[in-house]
N, C-alpha and C. Protein backbone atom coordinates (compact mmCIF):
# COMPACT_ATOMS: atom_id res chain seq x y z
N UNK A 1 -73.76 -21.35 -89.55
CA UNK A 1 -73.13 -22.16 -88.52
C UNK A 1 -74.20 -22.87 -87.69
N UNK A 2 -73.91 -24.47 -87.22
CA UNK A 2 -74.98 -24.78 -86.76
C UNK A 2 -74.96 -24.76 -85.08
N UNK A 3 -75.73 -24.37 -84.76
CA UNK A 3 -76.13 -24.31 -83.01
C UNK A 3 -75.55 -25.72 -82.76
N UNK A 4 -74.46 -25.46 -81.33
CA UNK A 4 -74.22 -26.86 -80.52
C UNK A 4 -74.83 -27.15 -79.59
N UNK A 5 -75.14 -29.01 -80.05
CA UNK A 5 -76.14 -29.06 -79.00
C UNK A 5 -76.00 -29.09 -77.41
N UNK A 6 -76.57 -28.87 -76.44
CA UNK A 6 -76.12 -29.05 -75.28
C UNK A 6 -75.53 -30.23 -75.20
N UNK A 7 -75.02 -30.29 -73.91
CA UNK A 7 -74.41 -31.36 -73.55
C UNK A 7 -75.33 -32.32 -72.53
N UNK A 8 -75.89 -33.55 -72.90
CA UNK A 8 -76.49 -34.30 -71.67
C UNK A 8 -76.30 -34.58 -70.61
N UNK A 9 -77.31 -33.77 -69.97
CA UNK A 9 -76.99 -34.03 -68.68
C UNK A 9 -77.64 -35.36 -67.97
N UNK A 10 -76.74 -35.65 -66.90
CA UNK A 10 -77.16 -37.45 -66.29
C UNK A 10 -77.34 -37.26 -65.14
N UNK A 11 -77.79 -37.81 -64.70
CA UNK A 11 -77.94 -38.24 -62.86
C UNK A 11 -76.47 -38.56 -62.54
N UNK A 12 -76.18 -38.69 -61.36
CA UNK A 12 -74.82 -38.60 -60.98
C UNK A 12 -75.05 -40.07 -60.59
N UNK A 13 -74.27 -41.19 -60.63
CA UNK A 13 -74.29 -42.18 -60.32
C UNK A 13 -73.76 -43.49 -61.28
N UNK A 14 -72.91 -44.76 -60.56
CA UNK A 14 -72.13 -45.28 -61.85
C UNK A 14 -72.59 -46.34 -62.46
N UNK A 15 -72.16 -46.12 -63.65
CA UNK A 15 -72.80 -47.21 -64.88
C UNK A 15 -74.25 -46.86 -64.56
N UNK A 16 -75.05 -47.86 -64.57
CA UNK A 16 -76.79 -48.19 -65.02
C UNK A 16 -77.46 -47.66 -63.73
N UNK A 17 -77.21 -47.29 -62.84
CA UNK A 17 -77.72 -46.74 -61.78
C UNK A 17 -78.96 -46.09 -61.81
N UNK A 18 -78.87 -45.10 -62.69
CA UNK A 18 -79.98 -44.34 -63.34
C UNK A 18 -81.25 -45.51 -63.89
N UNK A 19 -80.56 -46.00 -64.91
CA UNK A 19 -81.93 -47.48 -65.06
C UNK A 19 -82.35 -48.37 -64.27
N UNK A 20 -81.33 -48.20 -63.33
CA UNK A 20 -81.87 -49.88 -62.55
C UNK A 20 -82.92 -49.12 -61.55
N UNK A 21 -82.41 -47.57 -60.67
CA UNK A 21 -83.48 -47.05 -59.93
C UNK A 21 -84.95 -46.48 -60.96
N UNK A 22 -84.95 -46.19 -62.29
CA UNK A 22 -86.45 -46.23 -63.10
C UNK A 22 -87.13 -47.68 -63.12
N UNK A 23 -86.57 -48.17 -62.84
CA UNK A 23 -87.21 -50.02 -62.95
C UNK A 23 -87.44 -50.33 -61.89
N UNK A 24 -86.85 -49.97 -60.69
CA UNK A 24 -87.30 -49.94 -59.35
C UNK A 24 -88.01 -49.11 -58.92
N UNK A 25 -88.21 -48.11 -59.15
CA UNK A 25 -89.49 -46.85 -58.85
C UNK A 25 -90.82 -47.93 -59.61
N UNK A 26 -90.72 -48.47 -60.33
CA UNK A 26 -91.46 -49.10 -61.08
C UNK A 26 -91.76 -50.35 -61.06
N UNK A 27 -91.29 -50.70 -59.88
CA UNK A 27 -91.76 -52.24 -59.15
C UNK A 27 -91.10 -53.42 -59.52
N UNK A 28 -89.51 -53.24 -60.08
CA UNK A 28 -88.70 -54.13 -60.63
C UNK A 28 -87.90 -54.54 -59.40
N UNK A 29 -88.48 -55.86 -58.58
CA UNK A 29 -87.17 -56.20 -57.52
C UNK A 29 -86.09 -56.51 -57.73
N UNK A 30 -85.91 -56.89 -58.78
CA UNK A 30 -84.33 -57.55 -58.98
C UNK A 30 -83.48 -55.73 -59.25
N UNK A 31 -84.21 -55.22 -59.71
CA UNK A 31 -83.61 -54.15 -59.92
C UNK A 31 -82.81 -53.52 -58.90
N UNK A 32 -84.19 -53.25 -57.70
CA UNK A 32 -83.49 -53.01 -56.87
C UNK A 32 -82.66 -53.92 -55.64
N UNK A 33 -82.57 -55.44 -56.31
CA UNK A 33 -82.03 -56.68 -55.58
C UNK A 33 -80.54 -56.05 -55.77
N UNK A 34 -80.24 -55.05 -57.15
CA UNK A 34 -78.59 -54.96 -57.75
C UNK A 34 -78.40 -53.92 -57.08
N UNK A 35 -79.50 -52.80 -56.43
CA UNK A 35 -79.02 -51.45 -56.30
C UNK A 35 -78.36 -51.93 -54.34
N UNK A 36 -79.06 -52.92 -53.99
CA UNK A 36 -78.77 -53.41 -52.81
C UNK A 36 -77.63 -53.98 -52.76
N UNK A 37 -77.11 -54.96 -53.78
CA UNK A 37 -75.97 -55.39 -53.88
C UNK A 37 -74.47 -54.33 -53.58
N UNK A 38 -75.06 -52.93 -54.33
CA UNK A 38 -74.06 -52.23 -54.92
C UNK A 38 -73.70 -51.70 -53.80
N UNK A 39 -74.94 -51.00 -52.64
CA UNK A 39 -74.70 -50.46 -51.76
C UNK A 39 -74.91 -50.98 -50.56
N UNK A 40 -74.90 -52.21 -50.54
CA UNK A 40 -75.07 -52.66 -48.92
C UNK A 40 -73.91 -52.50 -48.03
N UNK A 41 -72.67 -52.57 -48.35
CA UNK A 41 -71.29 -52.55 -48.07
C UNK A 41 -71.16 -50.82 -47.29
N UNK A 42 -71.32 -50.17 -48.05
CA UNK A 42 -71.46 -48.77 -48.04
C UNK A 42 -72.36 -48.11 -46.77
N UNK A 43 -73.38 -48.52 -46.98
CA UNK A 43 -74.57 -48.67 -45.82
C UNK A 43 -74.08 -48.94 -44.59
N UNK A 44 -73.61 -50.56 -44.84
CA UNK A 44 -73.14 -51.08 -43.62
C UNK A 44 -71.90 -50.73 -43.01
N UNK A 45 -70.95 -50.14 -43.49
CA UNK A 45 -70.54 -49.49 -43.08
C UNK A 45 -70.45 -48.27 -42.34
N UNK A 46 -71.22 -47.47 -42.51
CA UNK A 46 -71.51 -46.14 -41.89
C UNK A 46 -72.26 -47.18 -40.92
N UNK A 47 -73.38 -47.64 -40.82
CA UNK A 47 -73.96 -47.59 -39.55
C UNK A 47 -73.06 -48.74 -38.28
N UNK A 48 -72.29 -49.40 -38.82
CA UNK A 48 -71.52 -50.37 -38.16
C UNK A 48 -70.16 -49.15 -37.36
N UNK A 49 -70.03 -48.33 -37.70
CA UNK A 49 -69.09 -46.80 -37.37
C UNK A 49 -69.88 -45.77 -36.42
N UNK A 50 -70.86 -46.70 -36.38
CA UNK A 50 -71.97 -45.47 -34.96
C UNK A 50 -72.53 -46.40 -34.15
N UNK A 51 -72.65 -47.65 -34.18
CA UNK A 51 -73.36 -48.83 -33.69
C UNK A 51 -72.71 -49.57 -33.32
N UNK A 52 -71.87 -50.03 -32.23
CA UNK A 52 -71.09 -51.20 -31.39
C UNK A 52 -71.80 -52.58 -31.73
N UNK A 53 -73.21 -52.53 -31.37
CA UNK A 53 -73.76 -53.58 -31.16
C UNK A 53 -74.15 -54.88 -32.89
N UNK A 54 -73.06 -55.52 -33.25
CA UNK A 54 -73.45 -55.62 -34.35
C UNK A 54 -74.77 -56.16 -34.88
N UNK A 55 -75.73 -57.17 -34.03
CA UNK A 55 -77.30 -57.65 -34.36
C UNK A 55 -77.80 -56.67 -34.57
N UNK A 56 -77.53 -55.44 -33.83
CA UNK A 56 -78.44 -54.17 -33.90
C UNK A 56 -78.02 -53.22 -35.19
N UNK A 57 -76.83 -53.17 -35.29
CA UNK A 57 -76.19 -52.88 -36.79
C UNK A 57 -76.73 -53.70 -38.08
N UNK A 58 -76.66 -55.00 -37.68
CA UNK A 58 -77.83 -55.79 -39.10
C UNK A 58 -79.12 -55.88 -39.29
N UNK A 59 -79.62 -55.05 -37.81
CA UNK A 59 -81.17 -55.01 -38.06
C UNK A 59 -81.39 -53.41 -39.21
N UNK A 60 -80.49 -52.82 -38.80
CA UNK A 60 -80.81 -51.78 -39.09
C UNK A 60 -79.70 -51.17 -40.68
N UNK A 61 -79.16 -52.11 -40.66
CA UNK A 61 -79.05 -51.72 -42.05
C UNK A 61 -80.10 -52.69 -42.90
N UNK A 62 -80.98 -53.53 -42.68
CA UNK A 62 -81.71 -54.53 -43.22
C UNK A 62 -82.96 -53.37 -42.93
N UNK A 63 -83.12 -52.48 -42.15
CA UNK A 63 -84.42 -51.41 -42.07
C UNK A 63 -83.80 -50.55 -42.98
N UNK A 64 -83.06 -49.95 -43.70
CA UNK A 64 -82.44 -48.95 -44.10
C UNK A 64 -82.89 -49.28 -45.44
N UNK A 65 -82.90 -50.82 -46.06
CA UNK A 65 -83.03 -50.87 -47.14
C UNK A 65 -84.55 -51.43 -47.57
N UNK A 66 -85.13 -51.93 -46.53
CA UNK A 66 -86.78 -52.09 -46.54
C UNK A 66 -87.20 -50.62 -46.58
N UNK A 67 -87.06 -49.42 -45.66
CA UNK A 67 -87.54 -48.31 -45.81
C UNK A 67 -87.52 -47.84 -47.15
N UNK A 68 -85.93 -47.95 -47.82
CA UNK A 68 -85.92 -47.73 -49.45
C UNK A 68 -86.81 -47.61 -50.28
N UNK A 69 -86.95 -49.51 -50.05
CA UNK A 69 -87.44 -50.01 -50.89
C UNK A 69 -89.15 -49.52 -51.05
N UNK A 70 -89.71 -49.26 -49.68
CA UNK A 70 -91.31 -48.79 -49.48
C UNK A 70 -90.98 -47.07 -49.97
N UNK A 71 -90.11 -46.70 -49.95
CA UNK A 71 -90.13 -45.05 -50.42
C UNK A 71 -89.47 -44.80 -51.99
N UNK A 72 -89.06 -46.12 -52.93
CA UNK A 72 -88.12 -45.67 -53.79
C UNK A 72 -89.25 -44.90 -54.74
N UNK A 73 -90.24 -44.87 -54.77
CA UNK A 73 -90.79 -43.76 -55.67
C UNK A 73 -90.24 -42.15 -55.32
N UNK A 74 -90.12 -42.25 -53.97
CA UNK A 74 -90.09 -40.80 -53.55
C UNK A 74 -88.52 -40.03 -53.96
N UNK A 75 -87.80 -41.31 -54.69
CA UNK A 75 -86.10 -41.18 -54.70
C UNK A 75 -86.49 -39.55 -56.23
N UNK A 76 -85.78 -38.73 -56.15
CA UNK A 76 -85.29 -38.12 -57.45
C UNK A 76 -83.91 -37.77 -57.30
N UNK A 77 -83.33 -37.72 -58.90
CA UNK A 77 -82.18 -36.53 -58.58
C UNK A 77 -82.16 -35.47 -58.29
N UNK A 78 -81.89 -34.29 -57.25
CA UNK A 78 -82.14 -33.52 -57.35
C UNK A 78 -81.03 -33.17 -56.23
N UNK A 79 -79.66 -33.45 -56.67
CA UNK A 79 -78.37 -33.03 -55.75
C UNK A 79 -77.57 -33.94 -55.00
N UNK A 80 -78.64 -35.18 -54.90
CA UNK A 80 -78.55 -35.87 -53.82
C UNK A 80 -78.20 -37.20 -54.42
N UNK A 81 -76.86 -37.96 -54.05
CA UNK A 81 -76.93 -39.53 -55.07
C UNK A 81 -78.00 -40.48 -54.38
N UNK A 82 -78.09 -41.70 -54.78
CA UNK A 82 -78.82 -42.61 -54.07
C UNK A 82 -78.02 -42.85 -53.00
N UNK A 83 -76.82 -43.52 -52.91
CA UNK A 83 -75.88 -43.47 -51.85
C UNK A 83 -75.61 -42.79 -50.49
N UNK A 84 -76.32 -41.56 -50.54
CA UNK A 84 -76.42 -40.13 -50.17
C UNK A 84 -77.71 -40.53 -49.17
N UNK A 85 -78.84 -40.71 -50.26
CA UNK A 85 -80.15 -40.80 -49.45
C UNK A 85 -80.08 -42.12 -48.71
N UNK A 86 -79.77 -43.11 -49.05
CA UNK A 86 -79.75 -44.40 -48.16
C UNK A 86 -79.11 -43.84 -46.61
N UNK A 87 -77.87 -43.42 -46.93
CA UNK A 87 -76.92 -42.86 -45.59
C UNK A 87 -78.15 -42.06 -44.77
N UNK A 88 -78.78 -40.91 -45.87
CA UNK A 88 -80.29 -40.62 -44.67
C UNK A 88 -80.55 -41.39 -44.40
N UNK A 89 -81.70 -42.25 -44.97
CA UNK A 89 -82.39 -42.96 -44.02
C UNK A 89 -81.25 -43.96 -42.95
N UNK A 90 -80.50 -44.82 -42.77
CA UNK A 90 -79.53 -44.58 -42.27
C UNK A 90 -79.33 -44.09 -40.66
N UNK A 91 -78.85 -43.11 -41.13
CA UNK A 91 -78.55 -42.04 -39.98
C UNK A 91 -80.08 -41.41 -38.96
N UNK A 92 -81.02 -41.33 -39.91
CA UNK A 92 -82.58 -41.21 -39.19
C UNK A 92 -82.84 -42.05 -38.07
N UNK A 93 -82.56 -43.93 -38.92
CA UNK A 93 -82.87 -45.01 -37.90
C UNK A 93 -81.84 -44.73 -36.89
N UNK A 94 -80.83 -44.82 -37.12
CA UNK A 94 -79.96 -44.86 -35.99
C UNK A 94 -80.52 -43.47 -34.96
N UNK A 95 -80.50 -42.34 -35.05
CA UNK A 95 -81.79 -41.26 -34.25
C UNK A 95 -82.79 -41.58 -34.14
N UNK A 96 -83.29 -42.60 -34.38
CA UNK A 96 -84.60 -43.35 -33.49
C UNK A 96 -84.34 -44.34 -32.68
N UNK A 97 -83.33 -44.72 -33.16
CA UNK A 97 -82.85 -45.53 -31.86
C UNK A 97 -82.29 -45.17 -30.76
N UNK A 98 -81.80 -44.20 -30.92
CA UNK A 98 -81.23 -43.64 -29.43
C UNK A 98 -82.07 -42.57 -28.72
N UNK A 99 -83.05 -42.14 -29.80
CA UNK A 99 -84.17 -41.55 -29.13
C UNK A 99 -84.87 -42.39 -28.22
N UNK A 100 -85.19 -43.78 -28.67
CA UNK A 100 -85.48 -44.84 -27.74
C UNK A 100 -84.92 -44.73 -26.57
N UNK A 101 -83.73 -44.59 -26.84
CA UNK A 101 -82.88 -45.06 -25.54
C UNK A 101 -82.54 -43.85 -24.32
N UNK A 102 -83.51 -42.89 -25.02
CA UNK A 102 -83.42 -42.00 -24.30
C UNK A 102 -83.24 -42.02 -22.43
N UNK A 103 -84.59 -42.95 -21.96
CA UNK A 103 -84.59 -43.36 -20.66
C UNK A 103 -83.77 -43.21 -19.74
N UNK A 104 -83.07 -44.44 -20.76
CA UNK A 104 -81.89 -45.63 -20.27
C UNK A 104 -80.84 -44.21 -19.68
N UNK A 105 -80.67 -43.63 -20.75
CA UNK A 105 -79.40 -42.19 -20.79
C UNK A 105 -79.67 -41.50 -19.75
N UNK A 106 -80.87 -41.16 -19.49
CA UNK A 106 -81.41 -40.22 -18.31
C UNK A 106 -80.95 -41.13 -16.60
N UNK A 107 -81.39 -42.14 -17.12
CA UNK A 107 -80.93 -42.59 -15.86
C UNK A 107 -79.46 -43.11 -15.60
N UNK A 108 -78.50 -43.60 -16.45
CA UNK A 108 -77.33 -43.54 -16.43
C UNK A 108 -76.67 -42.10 -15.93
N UNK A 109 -76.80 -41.32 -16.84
CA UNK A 109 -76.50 -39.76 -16.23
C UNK A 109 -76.79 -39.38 -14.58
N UNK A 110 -78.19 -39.59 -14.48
CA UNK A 110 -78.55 -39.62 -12.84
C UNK A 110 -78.01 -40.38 -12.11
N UNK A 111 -77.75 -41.42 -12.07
CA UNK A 111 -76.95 -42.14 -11.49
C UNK A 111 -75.02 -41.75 -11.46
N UNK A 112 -74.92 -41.14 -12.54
CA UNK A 112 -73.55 -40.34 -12.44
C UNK A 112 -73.63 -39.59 -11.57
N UNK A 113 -74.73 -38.51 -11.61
CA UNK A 113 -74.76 -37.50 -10.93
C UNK A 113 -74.55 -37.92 -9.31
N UNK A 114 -75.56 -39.05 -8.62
CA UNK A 114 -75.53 -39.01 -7.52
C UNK A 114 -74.85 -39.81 -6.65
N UNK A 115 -73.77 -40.21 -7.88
CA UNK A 115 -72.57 -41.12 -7.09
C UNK A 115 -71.83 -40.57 -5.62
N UNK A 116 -71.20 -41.40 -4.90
CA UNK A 116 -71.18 -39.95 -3.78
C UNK A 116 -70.08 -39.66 -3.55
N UNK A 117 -68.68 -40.77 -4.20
CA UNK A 117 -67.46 -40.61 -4.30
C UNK A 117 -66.93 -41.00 -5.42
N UNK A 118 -67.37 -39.68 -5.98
CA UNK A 118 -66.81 -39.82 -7.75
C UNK A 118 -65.40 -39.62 -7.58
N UNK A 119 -64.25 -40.05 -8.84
CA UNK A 119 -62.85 -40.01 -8.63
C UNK A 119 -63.11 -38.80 -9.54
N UNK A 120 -62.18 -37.82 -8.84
CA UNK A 120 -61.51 -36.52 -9.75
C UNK A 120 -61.06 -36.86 -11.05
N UNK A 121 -62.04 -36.42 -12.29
CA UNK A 121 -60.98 -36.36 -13.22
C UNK A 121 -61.37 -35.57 -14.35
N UNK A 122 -60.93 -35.38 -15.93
CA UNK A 122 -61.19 -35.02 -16.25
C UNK A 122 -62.89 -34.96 -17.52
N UNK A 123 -62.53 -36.86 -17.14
CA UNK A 123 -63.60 -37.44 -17.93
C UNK A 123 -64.87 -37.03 -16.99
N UNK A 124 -64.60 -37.19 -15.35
CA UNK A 124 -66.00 -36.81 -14.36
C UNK A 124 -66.55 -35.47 -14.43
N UNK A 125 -65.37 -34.56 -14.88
CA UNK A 125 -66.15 -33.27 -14.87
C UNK A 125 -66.91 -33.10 -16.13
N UNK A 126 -66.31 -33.87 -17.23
CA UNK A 126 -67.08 -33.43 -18.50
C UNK A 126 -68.54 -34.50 -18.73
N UNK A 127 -68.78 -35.14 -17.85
CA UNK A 127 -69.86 -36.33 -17.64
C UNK A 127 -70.64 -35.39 -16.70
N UNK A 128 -70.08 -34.59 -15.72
CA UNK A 128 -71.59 -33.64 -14.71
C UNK A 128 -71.69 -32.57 -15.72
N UNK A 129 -70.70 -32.17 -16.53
CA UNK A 129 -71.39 -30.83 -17.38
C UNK A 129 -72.56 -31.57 -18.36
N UNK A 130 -71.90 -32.61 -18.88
CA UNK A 130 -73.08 -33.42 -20.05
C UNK A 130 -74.22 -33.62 -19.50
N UNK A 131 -74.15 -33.93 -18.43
CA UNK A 131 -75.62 -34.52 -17.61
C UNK A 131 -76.33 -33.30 -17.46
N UNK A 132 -75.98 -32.11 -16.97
CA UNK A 132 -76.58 -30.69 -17.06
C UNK A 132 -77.69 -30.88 -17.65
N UNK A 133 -77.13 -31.51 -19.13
CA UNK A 133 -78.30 -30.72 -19.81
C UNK A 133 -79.40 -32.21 -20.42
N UNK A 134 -80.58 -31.47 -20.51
CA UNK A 134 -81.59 -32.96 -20.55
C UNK A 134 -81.16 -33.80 -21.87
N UNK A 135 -81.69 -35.60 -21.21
CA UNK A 135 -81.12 -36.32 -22.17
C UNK A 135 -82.01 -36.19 -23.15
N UNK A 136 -82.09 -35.51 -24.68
CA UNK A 136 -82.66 -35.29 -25.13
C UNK A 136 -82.40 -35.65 -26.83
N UNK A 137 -83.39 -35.40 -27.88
CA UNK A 137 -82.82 -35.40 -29.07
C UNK A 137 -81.34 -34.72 -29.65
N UNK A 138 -81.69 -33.57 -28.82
CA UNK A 138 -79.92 -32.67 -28.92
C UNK A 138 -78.96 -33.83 -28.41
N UNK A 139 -79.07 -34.56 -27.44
CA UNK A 139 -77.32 -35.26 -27.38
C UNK A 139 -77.66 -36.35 -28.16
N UNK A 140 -78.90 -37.13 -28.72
CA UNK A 140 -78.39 -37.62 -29.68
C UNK A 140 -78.06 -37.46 -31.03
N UNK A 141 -78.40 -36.04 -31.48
CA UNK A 141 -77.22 -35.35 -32.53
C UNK A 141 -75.88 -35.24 -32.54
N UNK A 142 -75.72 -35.00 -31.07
CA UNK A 142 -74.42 -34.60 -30.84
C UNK A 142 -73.80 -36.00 -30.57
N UNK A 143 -74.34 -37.23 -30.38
CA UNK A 143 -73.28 -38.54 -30.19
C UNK A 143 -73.05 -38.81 -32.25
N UNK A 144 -74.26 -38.47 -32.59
CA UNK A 144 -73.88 -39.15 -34.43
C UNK A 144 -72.38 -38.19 -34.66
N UNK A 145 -72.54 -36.92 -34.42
CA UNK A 145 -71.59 -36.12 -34.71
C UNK A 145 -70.08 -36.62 -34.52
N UNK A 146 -70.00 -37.05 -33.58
CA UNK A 146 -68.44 -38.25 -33.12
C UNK A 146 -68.21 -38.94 -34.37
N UNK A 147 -66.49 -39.17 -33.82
CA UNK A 147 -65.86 -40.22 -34.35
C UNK A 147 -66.40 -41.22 -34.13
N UNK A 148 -66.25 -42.06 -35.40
CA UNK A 148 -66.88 -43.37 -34.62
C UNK A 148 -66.24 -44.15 -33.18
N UNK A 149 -65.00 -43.82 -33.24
CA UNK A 149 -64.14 -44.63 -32.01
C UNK A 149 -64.78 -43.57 -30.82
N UNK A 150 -64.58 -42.09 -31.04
CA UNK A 150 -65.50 -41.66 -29.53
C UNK A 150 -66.92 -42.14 -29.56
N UNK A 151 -67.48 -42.10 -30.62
CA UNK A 151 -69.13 -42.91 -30.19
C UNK A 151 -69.17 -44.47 -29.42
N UNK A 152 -68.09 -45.04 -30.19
CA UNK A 152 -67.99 -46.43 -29.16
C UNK A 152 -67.55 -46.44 -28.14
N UNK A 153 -66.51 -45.51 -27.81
CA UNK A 153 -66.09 -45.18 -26.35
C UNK A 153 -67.23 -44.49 -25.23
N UNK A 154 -68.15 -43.89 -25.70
CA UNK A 154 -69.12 -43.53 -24.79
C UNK A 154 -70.08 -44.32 -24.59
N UNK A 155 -70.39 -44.96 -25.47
CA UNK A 155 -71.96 -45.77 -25.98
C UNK A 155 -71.38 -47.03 -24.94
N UNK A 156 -70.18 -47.77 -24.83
CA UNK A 156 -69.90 -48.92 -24.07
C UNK A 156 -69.76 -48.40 -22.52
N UNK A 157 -69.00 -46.95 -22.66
CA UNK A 157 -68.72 -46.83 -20.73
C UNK A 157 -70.27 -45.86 -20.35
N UNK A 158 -71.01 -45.56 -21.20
CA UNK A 158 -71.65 -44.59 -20.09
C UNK A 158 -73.27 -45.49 -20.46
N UNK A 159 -73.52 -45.95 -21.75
CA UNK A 159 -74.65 -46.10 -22.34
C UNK A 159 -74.81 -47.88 -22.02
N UNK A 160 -73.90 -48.81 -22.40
CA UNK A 160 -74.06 -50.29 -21.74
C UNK A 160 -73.13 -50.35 -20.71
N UNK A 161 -72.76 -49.43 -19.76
CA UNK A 161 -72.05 -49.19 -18.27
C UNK A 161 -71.03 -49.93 -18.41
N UNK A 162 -70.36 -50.34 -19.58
CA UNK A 162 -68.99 -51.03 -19.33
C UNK A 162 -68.02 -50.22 -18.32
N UNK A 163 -66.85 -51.16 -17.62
CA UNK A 163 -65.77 -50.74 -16.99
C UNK A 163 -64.84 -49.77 -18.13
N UNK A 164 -64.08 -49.36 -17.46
CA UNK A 164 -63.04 -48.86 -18.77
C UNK A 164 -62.04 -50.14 -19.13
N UNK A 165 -61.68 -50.73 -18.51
CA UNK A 165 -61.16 -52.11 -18.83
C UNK A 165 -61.98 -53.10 -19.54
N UNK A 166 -63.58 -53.44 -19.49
CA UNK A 166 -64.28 -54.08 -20.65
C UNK A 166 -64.08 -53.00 -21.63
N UNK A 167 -64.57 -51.63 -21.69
CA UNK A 167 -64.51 -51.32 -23.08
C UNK A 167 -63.33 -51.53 -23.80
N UNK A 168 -62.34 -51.06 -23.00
CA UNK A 168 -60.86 -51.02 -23.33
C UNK A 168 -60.86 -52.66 -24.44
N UNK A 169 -61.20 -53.91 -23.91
CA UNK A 169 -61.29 -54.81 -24.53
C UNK A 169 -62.11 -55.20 -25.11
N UNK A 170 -63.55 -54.24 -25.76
CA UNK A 170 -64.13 -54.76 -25.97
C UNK A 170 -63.95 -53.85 -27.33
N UNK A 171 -63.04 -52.95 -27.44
CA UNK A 171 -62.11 -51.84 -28.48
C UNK A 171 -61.04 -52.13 -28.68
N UNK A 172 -60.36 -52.95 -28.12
CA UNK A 172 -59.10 -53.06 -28.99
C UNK A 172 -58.09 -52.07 -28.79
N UNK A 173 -58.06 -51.49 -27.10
CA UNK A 173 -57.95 -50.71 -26.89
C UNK A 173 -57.10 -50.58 -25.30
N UNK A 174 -56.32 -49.84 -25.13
CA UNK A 174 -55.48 -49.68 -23.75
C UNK A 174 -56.84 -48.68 -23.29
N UNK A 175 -56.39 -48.63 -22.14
CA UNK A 175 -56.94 -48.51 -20.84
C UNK A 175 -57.27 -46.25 -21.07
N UNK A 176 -56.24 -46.08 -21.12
CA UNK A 176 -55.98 -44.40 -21.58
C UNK A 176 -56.32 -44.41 -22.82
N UNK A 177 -55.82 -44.82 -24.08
CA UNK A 177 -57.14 -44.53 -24.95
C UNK A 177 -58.20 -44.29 -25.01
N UNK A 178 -58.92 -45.61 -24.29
CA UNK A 178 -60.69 -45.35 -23.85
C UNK A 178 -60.76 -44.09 -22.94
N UNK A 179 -60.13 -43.35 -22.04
CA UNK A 179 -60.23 -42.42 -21.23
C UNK A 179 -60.58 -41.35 -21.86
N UNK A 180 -59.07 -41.24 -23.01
CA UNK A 180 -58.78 -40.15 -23.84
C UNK A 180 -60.26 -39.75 -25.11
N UNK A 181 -60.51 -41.23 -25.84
CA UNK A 181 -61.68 -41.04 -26.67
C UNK A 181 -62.99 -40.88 -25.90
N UNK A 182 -63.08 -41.01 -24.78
CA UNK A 182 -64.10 -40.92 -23.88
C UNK A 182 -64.16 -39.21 -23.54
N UNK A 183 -63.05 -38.79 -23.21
CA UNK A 183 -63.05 -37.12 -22.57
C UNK A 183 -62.72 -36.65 -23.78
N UNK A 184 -62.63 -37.09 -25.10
CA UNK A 184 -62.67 -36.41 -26.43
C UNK A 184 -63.88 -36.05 -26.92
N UNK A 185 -64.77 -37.31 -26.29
CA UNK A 185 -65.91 -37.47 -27.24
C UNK A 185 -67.07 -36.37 -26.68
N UNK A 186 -67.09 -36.17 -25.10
CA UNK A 186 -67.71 -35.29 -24.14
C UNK A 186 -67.57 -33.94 -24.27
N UNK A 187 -66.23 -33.49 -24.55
CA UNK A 187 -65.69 -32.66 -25.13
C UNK A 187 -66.36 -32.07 -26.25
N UNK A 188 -66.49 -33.07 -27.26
CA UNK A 188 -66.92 -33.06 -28.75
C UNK A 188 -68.57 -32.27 -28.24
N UNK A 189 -69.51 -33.26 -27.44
CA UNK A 189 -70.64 -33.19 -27.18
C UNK A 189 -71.19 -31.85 -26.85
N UNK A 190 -69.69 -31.32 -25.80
CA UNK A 190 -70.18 -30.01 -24.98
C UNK A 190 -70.40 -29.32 -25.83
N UNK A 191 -69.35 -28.85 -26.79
CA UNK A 191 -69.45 -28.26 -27.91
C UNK A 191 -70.41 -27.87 -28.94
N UNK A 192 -70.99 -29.41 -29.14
CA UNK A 192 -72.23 -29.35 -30.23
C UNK A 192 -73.82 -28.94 -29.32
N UNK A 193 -73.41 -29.06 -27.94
CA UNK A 193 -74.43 -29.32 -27.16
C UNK A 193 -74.68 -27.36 -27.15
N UNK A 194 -73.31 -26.70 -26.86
CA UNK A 194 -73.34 -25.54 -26.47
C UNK A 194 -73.89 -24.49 -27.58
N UNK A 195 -73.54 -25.20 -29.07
CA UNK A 195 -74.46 -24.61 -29.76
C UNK A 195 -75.37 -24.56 -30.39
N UNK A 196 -76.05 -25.79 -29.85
CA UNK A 196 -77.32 -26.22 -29.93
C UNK A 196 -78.01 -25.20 -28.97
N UNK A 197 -77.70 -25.09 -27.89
CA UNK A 197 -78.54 -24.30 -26.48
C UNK A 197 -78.94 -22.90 -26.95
């Protein structure tokens, strides 16, 4: 009886994927001109779902795929699709960017803090617990972690100081929605924040 042969195993990924990234590890641009094609949509999406600001959304999916492109030697299979690793790098830039913006956060927060007639509510109490704790790499884990609609709801009222009425319109959005995804999203934060600590 004759021995069966294994079965070939492939990289996970569709149609030519597998060839077009060996030709691009290997200095073929067009190669990876198609792997860009395939996934720019994909890309841009996720970071356009964490990023309000869209210039800043096209800079940075346009860094997402220059970084690629300077690291595609370093790409293997090894669990991970290409699709997968782009979304890293990705999700990295976008945590360097708000690591940037760290400042800005610290002082927004402080300025929450020392308002002197804050209105009672539920969004104010969960904005002095957030501020508690330093503006740091931890809350910007904990903002990627959001929905994208609570990331835009915070990022416009607390991070570019919109009113709740600009964000509200600047979302597509009633007035209590933005409240609600706003004291959802703080909520969300305390949470990730609390077991981060």
């Amino acid at each position: 009886m004759k021995p069966q042969a294994s079965p070939k195993i492939t990289p996970p990924g569709a149609g030519q994927e597998p060839e077009l990234l060996a030709r691009a590890r290997s200095g073929d641009r067009e190669a990876f001109a198609t792997l860009y094609n395939e996934h720019h949509a994909e890309v841009s999406r996720f970071i356009r779902g964490r990023v309000r600001d869209v210039h800043l959304a096209e800079d940075l999916v346009s860094e997402t795929f220059l970084r690629a492109l300077r690291r595609i030697e370093t790409f293997s299979w090894q669990g991970t699709s290409f699709a997968a690793w782009l979304v890293t790098i990705a999700k990295n830039l976008i945590v360097d960017h708000f690591k940037a913006q760290r400042t800005r956060l610290e002082v927004v927060v402080g300025d929450a803090l020392n308002a002197e007639a804050a209105v009672k509510s539920a969004e104010d109490d969960g904005l002095r617990e957030l501020a508690a704790f330093e503006a740091s790499e931890t809350i910007m884990f904990a903002l990627l972690a959001l929905t994208p609609d609570q990331h835009a709801a915070i990022q416009l009222r607390y991070l570019d100081e919109l009113s709740v009425t600009e964000t509200a319109s600047a979302m597509r959005r009633t007035e209590g929605s933005v409240k609600q995804l706003a004291h959802r999203g703080i909520a969300s934060m305390r949470r990730s924040l609390a077991v981060a600590a």
